[in-house]
PDB file of N, CA and C in Angstrom:
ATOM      1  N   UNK A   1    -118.348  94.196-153.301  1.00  0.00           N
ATOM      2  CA  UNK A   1    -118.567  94.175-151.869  1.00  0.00           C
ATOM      3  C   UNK A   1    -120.062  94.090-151.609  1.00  0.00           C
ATOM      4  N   UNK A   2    -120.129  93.125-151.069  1.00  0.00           N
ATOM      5  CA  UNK A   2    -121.878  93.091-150.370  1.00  0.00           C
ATOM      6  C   UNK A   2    -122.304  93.628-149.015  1.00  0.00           C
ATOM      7  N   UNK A   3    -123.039  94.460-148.760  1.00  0.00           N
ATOM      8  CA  UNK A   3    -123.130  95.094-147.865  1.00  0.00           C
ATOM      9  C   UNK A   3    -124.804  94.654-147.353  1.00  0.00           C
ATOM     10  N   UNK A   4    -125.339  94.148-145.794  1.00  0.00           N
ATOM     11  CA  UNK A   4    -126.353  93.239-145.709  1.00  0.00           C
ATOM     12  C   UNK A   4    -126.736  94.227-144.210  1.00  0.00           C
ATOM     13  N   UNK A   5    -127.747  94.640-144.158  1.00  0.00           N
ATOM     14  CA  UNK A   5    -127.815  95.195-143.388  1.00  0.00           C
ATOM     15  C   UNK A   5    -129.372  94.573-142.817  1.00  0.00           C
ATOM     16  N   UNK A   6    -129.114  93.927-141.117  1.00  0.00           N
ATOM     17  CA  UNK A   6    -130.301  93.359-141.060  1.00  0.00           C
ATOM     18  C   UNK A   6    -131.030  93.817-139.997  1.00  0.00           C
ATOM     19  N   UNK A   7    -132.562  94.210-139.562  1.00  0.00           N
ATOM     20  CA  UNK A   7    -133.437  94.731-138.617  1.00  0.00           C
ATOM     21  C   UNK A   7    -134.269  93.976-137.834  1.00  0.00           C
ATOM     22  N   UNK A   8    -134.192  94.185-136.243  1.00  0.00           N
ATOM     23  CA  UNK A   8    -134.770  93.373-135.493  1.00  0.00           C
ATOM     24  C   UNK A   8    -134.784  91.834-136.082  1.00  0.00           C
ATOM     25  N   UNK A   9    -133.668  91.531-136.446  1.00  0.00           N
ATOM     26  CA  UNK A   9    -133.427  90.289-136.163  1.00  0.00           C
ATOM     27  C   UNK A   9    -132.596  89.372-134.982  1.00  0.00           C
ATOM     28  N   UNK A  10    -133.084  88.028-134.964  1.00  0.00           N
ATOM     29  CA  UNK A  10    -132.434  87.891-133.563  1.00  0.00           C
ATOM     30  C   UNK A  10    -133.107  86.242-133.996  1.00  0.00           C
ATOM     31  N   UNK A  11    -131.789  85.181-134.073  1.00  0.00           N
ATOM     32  CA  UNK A  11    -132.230  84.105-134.480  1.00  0.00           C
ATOM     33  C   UNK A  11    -131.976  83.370-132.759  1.00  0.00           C
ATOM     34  N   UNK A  12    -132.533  81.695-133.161  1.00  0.00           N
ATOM     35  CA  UNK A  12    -131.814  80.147-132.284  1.00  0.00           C
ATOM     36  C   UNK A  12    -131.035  79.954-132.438  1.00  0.00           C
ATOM     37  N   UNK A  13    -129.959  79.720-132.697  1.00  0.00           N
ATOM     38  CA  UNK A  13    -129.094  78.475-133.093  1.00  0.00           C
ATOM     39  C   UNK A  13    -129.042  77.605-132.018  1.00  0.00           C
ATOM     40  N   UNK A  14    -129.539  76.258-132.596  1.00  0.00           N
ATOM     41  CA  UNK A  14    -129.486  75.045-131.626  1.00  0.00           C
ATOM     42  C   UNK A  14    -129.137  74.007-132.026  1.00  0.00           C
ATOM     43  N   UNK A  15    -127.879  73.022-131.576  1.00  0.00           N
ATOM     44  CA  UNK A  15    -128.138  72.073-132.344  1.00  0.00           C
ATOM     45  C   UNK A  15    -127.585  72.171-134.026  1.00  0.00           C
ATOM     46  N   UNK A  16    -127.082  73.177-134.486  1.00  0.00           N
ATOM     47  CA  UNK A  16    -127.208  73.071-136.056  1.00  0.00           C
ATOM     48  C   UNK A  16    -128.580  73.768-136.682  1.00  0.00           C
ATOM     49  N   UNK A  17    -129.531  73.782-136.118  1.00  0.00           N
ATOM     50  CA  UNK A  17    -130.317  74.319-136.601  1.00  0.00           C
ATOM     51  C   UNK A  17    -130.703  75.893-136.201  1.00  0.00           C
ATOM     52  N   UNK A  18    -131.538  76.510-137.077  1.00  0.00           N
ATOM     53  CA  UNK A  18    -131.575  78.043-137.014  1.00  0.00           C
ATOM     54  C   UNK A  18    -132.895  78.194-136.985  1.00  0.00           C
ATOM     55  N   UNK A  19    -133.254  78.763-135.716  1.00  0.00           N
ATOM     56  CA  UNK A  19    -134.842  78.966-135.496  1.00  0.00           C
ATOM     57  C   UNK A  19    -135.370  80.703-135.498  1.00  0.00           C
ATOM     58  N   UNK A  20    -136.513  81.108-135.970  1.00  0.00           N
ATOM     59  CA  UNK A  20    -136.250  82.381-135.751  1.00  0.00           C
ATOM     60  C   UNK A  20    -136.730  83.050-134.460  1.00  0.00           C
ATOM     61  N   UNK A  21    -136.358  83.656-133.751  1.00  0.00           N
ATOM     62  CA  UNK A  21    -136.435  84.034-132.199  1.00  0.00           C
ATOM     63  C   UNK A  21    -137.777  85.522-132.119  1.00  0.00           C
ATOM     64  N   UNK A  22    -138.568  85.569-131.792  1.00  0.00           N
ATOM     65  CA  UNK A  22    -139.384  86.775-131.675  1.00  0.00           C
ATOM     66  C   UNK A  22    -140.743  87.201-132.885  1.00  0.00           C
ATOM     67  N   UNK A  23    -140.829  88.145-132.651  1.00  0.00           N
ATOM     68  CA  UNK A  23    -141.678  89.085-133.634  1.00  0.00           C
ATOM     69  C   UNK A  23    -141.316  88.394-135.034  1.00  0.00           C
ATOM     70  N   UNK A  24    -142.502  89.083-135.948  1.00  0.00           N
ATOM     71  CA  UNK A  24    -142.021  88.555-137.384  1.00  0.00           C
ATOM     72  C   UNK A  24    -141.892  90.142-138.213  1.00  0.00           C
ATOM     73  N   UNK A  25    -141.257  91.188-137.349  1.00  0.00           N
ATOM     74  CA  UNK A  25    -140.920  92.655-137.706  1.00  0.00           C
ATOM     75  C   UNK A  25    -139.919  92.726-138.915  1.00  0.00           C
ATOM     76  N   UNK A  26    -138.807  91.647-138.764  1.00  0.00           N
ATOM     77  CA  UNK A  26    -137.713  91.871-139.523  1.00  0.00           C
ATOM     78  C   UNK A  26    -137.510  92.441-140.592  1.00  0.00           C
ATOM     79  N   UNK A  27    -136.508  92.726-141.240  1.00  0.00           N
ATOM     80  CA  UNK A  27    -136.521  93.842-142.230  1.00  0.00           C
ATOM     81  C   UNK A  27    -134.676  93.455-142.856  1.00  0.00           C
ATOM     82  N   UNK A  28    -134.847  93.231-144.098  1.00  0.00           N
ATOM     83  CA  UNK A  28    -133.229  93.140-144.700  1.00  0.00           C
ATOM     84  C   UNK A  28    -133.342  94.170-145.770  1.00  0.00           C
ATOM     85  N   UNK A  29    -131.776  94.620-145.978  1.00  0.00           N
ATOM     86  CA  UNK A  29    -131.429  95.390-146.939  1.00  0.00           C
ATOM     87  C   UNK A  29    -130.095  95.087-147.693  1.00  0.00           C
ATOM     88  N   UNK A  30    -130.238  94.786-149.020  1.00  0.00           N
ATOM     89  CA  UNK A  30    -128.491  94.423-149.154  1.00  0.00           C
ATOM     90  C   UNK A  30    -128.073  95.446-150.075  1.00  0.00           C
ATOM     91  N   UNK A  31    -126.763  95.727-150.005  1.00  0.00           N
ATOM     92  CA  UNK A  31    -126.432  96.612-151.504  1.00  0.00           C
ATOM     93  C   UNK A  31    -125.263  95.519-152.062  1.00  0.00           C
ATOM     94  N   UNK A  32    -125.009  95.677-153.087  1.00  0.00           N
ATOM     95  CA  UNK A  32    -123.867  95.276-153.815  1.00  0.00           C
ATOM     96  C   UNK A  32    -123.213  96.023-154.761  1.00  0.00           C
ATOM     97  N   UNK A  33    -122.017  96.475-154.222  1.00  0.00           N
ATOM     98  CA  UNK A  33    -121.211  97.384-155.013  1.00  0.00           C
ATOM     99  C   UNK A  33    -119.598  97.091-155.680  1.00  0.00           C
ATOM    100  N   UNK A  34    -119.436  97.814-156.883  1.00  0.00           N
ATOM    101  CA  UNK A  34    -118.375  97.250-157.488  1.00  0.00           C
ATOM    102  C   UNK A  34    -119.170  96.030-158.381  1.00  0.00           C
ATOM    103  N   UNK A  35    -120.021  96.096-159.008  1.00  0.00           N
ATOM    104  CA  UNK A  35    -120.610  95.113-159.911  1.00  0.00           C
ATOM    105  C   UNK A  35    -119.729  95.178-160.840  1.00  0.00           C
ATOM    106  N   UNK A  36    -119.209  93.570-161.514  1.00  0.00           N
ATOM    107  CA  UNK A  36    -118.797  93.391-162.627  1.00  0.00           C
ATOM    108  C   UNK A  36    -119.587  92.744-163.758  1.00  0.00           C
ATOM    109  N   UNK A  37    -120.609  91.841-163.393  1.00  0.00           N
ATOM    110  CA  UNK A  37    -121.226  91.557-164.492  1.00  0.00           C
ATOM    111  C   UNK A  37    -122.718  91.605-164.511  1.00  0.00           C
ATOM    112  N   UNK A  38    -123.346  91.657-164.852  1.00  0.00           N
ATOM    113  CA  UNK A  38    -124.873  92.219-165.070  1.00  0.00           C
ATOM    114  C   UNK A  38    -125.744  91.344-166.073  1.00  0.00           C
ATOM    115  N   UNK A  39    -126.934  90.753-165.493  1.00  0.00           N
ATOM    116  CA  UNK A  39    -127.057  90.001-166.721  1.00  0.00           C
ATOM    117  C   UNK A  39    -128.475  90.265-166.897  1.00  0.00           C
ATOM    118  N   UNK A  40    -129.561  90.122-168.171  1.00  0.00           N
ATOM    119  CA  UNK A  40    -131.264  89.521-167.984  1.00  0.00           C
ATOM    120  C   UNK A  40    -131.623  88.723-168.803  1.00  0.00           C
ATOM    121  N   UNK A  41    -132.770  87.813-167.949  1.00  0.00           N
ATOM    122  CA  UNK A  41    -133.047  86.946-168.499  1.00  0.00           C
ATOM    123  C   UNK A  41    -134.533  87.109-168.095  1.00  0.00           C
ATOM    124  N   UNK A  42    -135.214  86.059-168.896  1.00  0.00           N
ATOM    125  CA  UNK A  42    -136.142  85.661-168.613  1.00  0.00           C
ATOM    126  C   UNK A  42    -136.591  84.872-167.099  1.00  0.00           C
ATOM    127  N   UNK A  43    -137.519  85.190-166.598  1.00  0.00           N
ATOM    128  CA  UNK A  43    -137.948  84.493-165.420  1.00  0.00           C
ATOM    129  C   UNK A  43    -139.629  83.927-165.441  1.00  0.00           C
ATOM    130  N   UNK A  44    -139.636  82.509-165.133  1.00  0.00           N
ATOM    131  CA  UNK A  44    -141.159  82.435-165.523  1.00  0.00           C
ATOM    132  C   UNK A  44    -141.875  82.827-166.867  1.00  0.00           C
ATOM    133  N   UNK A  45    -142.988  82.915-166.727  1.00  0.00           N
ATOM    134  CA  UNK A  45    -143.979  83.845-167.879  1.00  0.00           C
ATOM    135  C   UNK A  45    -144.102  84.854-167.692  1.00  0.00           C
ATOM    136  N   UNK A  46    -143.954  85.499-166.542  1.00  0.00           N
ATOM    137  CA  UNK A  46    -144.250  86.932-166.864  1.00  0.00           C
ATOM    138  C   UNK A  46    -142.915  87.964-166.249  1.00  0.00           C
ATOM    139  N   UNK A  47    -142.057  87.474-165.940  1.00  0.00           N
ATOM    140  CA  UNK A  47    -140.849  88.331-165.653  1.00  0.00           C
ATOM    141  C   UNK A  47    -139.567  88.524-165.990  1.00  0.00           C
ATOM    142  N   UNK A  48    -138.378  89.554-165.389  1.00  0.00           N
ATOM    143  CA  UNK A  48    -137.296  89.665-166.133  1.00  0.00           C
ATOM    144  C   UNK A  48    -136.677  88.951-164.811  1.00  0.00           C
ATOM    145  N   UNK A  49    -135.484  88.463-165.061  1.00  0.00           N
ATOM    146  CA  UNK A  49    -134.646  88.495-163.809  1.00  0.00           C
ATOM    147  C   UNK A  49    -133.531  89.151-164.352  1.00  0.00           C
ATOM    148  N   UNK A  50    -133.189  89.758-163.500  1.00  0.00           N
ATOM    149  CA  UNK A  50    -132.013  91.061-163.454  1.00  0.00           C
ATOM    150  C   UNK A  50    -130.853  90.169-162.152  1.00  0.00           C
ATOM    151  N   UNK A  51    -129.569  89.873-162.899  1.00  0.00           N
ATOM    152  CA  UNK A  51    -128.322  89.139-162.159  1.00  0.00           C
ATOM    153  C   UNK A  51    -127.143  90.277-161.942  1.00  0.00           C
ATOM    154  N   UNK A  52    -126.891  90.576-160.340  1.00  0.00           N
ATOM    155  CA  UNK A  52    -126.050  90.977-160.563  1.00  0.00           C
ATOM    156  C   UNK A  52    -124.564  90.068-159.931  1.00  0.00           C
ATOM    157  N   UNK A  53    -122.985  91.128-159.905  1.00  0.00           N
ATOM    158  CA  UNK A  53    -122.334  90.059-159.677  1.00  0.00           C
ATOM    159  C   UNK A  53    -121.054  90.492-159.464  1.00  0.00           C
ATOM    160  N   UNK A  54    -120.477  90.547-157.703  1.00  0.00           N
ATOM    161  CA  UNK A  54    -118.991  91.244-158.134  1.00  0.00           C
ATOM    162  C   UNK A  54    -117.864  90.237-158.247  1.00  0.00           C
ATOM    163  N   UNK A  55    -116.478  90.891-158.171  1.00  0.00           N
ATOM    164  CA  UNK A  55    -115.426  89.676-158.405  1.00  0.00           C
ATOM    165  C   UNK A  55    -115.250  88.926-157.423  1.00  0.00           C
ATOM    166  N   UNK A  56    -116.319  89.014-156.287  1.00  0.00           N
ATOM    167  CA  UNK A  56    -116.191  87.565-154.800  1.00  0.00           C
ATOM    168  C   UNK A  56    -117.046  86.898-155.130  1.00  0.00           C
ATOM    169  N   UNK A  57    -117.868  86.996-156.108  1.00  0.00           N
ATOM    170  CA  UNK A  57    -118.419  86.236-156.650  1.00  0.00           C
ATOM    171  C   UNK A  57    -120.049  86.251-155.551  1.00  0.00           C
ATOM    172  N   UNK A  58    -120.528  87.537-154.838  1.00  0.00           N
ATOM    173  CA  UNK A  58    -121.535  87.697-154.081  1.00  0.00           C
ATOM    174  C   UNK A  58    -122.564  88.066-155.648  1.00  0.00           C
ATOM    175  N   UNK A  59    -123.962  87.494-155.543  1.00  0.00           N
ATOM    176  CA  UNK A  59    -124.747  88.131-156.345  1.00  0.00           C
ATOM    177  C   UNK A  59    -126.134  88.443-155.444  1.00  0.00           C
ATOM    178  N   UNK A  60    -126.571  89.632-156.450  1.00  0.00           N
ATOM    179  CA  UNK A  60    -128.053  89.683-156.425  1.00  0.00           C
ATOM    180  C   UNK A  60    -129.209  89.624-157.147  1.00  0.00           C
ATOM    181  N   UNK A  61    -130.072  89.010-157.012  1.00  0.00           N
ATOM    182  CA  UNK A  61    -131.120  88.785-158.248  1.00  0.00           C
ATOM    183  C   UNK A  61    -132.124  89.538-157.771  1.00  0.00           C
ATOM    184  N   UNK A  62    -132.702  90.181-159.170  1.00  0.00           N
ATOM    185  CA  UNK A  62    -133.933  90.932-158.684  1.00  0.00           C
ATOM    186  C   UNK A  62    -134.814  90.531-159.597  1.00  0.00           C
ATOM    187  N   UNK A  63    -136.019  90.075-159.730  1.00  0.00           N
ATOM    188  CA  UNK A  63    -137.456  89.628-160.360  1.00  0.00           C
ATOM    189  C   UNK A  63    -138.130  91.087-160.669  1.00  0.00           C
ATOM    190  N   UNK A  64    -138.657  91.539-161.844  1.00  0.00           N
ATOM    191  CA  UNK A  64    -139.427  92.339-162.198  1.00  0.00           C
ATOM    192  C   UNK A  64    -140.379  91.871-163.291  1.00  0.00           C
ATOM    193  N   UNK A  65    -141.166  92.790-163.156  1.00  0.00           N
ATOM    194  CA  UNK A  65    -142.367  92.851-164.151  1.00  0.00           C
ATOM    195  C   UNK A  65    -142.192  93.409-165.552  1.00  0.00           C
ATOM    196  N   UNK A  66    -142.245  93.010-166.493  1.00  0.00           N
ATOM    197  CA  UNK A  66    -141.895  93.908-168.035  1.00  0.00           C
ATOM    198  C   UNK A  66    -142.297  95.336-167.863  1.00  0.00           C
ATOM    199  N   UNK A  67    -142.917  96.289-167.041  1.00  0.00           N
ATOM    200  CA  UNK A  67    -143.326  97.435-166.966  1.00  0.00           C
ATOM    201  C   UNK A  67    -142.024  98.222-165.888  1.00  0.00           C
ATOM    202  N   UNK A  68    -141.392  97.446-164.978  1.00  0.00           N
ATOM    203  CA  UNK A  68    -140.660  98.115-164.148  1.00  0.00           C
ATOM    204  C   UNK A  68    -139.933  98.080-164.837  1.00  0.00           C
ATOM    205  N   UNK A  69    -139.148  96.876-165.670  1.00  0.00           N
ATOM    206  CA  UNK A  69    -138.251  97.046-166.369  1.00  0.00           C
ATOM    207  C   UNK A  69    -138.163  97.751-167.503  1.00  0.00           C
ATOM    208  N   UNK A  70    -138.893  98.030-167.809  1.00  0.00           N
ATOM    209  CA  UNK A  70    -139.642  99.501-168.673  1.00  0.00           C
ATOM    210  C   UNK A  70    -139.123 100.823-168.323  1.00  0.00           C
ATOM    211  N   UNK A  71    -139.579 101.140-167.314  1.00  0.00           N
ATOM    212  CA  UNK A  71    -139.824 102.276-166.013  1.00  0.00           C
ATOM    213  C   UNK A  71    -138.314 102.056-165.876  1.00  0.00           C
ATOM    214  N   UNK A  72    -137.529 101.289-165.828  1.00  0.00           N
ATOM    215  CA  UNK A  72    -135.756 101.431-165.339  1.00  0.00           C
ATOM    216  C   UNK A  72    -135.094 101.593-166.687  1.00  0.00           C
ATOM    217  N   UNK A  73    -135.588 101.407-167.546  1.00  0.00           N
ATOM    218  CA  UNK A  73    -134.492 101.830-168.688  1.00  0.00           C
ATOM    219  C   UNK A  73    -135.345 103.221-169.020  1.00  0.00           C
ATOM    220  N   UNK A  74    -136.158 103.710-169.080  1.00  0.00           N
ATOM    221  CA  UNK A  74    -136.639 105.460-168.887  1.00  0.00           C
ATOM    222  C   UNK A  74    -135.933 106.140-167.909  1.00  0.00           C
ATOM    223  N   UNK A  75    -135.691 105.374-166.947  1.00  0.00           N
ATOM    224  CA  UNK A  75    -134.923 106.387-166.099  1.00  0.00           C
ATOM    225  C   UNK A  75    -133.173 106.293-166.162  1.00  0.00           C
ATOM    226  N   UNK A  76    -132.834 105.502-166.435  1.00  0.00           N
ATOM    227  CA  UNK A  76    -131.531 105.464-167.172  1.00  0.00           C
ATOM    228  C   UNK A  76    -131.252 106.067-168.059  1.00  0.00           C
ATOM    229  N   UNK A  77    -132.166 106.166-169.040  1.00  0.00           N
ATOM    230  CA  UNK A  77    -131.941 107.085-169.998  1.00  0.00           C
ATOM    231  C   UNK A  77    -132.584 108.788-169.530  1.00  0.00           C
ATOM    232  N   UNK A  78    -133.192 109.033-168.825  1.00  0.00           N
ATOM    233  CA  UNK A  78    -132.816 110.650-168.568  1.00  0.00           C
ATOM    234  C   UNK A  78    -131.608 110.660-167.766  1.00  0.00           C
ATOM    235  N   UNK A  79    -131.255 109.510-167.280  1.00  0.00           N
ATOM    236  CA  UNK A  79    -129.590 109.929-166.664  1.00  0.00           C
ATOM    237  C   UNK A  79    -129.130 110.385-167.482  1.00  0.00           C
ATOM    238  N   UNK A  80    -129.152 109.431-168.626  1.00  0.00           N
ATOM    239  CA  UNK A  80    -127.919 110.022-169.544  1.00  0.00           C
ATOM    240  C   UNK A  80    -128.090 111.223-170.440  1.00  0.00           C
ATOM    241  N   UNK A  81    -129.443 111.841-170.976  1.00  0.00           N
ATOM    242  CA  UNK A  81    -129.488 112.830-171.127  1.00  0.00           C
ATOM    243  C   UNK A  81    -129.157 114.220-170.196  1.00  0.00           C
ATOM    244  N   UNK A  82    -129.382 113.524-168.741  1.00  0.00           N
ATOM    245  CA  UNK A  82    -129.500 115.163-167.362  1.00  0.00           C
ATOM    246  C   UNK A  82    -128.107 115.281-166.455  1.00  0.00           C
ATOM    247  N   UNK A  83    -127.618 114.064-166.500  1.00  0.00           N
ATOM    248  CA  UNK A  83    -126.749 113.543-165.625  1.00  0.00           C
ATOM    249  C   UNK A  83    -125.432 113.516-166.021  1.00  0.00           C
ATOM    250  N   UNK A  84    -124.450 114.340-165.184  1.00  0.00           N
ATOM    251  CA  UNK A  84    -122.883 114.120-165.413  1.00  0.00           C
ATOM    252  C   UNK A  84    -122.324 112.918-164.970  1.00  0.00           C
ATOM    253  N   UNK A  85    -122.940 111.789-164.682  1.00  0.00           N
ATOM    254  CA  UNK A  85    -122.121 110.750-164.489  1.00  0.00           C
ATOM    255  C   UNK A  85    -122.203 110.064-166.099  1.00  0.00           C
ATOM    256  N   UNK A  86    -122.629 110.423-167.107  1.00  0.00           N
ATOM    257  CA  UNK A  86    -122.619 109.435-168.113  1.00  0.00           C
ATOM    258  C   UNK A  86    -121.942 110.200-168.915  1.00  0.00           C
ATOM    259  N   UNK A  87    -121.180 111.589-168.607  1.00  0.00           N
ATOM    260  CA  UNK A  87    -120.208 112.127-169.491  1.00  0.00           C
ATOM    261  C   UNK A  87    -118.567 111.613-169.938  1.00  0.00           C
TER     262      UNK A  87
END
């Protein structure tokens, strides 16, 4: 399930086309839950891309730096040392 949650947005539609209406405040947030497949790869020269992916076939890609992706498997792993969800 993709869940898209969007702020002070407020488009055109004219014509077929999509203009954006106002301020440039906007603000998106998505979650995606119920992931079935998970993937990384390489991105560019200097990044990971992180794929995610449920069974509607909604994904999300996230771009990181070899250090965040660093920094996310450290913290995954004190989950699983601190944390009752990995029991």
């Amino acid at each position: 399930m993709l869940a898209l949650t969007l702020e002070e947005f407020m488009i055109e539609l004219n014509d077929g086309s999509i203009k954006n209406v106002g301020p440039k405040n906007k603000a998106a947030t998505a979650k995606l839950f119920d992931v079935e497949t998970v993937e990384a790869r390489e991105f560019g020269d200097k990044r990971v891309k992180l794929v995610f992916e449920d069974e509607d076939d909604n994904e999300i890609q996230v771009s990181l730096f070899p250090e965040d992706v660093r920094k996310l498997t450290n913290d995954v792993e004190e989950l699983e040392e601190e944390s009752p969800v990995f029991e």
